[in-house]
Protein backbone atom coordinates (compact mmCIF):
# COMPACT_ATOMS: atom_id res chain seq x y z
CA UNK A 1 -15.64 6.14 -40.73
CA UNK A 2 -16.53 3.01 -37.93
CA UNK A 3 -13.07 2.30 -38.34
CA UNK A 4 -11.59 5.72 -37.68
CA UNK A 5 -14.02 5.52 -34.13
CA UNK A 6 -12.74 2.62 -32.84
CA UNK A 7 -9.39 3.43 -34.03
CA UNK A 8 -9.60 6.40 -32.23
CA UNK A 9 -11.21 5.11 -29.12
CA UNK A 10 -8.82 2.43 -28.65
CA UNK A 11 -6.24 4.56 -28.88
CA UNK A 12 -7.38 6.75 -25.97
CA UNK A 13 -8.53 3.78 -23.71
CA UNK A 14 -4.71 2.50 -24.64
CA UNK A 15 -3.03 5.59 -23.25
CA UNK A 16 -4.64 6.23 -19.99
CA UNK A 17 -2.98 5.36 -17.02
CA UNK A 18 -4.84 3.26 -14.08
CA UNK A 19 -4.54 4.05 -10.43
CA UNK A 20 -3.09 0.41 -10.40
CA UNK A 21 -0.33 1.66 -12.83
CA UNK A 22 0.06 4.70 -10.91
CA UNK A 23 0.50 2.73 -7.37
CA UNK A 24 -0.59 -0.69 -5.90
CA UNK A 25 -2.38 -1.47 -2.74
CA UNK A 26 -3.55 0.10 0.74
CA UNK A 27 -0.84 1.26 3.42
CA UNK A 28 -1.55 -0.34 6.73
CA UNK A 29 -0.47 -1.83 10.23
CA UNK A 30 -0.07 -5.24 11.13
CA UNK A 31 -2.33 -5.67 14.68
CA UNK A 32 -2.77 -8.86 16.91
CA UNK A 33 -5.63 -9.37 18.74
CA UNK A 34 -6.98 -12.84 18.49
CA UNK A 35 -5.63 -13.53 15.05
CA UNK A 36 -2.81 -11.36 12.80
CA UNK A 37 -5.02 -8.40 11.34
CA UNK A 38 -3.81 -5.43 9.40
CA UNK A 39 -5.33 -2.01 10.11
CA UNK A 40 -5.80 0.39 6.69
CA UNK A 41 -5.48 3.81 6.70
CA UNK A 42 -8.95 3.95 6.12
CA UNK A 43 -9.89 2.27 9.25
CA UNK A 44 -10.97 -1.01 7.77
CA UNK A 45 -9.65 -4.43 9.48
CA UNK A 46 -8.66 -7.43 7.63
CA UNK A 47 -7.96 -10.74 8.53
CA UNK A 48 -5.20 -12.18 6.01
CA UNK A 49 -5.18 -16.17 5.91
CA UNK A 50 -1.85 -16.14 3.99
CA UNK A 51 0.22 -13.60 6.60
CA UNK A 52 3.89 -14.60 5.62
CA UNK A 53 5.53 -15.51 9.33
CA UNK A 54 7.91 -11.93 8.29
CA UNK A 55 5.48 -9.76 8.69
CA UNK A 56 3.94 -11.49 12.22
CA UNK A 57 5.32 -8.52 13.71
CA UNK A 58 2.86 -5.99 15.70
CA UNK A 59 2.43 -2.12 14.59
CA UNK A 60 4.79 -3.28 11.62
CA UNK A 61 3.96 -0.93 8.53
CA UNK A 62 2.76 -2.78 5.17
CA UNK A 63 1.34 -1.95 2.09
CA UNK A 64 -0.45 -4.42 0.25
CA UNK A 65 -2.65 -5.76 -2.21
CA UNK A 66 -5.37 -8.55 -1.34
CA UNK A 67 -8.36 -10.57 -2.85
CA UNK A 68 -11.31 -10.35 -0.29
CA UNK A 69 -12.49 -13.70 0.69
CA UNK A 70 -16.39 -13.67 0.99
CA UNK A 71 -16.44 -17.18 0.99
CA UNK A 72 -14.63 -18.54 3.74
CA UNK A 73 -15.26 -17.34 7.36
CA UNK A 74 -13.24 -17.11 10.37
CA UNK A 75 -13.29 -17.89 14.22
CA UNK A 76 -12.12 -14.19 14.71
CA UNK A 77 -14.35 -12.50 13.41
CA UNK A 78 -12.75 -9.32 13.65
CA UNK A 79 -12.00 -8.19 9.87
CA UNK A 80 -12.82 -9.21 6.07
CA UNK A 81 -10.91 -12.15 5.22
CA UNK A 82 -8.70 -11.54 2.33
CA UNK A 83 -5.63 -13.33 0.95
CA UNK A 84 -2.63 -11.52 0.42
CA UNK A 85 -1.35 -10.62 -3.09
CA UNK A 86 1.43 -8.70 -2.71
CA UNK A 87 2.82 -7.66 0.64
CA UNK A 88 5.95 -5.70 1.65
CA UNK A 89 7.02 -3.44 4.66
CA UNK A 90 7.25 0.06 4.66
C-alpha cells in the first residue's frame, strides 16, 4: 500500500509543469542613470554587475533571468544587485 502512495505521488509531482517550464524570467528595460539598471514590468530596479556591453543600450527591451546579490553592495544604490543568468532582447 506505502508503495502504491509514493508511487502515485511521484507520479503526479513528475507531471506538473513549473512556471519555469512554462516561461523564464521578467520582461524589462534597460535604464542609465548612474550605473546600467533594468526596469521590470513590475516596477522593481535592478542593478546587474554582469550587463553584457550588447545590451548597454538605453530603453532597450530584455527579458531575463537573475540571481539577486544580497551580499555585495553598490555605489549606486539605485536597484537590487543581481547577476544576470540569462539575458536576451526582445
Amino acid at each position: 500500500m506505502i508503495i502504491i502512495v509514493v508511487s502515485f505521488t511521484l507520479l503526479i509531482s513528475c507531471s506538473k509543469i513549473t512556471k519555469e517550464e512554462k516561461e523564464w524570467g521578467e520582461n524589462g528595460t534597460v535604464n542609465l542613470g548612474f550605473c546600467w539598471l533594468i526596469l521590470s514590468e513590475e516596477g522593481i530596479m535592478y542593478e546587474p554587475i554582469n550587463l553584457d556591453e550588447d545590451f548597454k543600450s538605453k530603453g532597450l527591451q530584455v527579458k531575463f533571468t537573475f540571481k539577486e546579490r544580497t551580499d555585495m553592495v553598490s555605489i549606486c544604490m539605485q536597484g537590487r544587485i543581481i547577476e544576470i543568468i540569462r539575458i536576451e532582447k526582445q
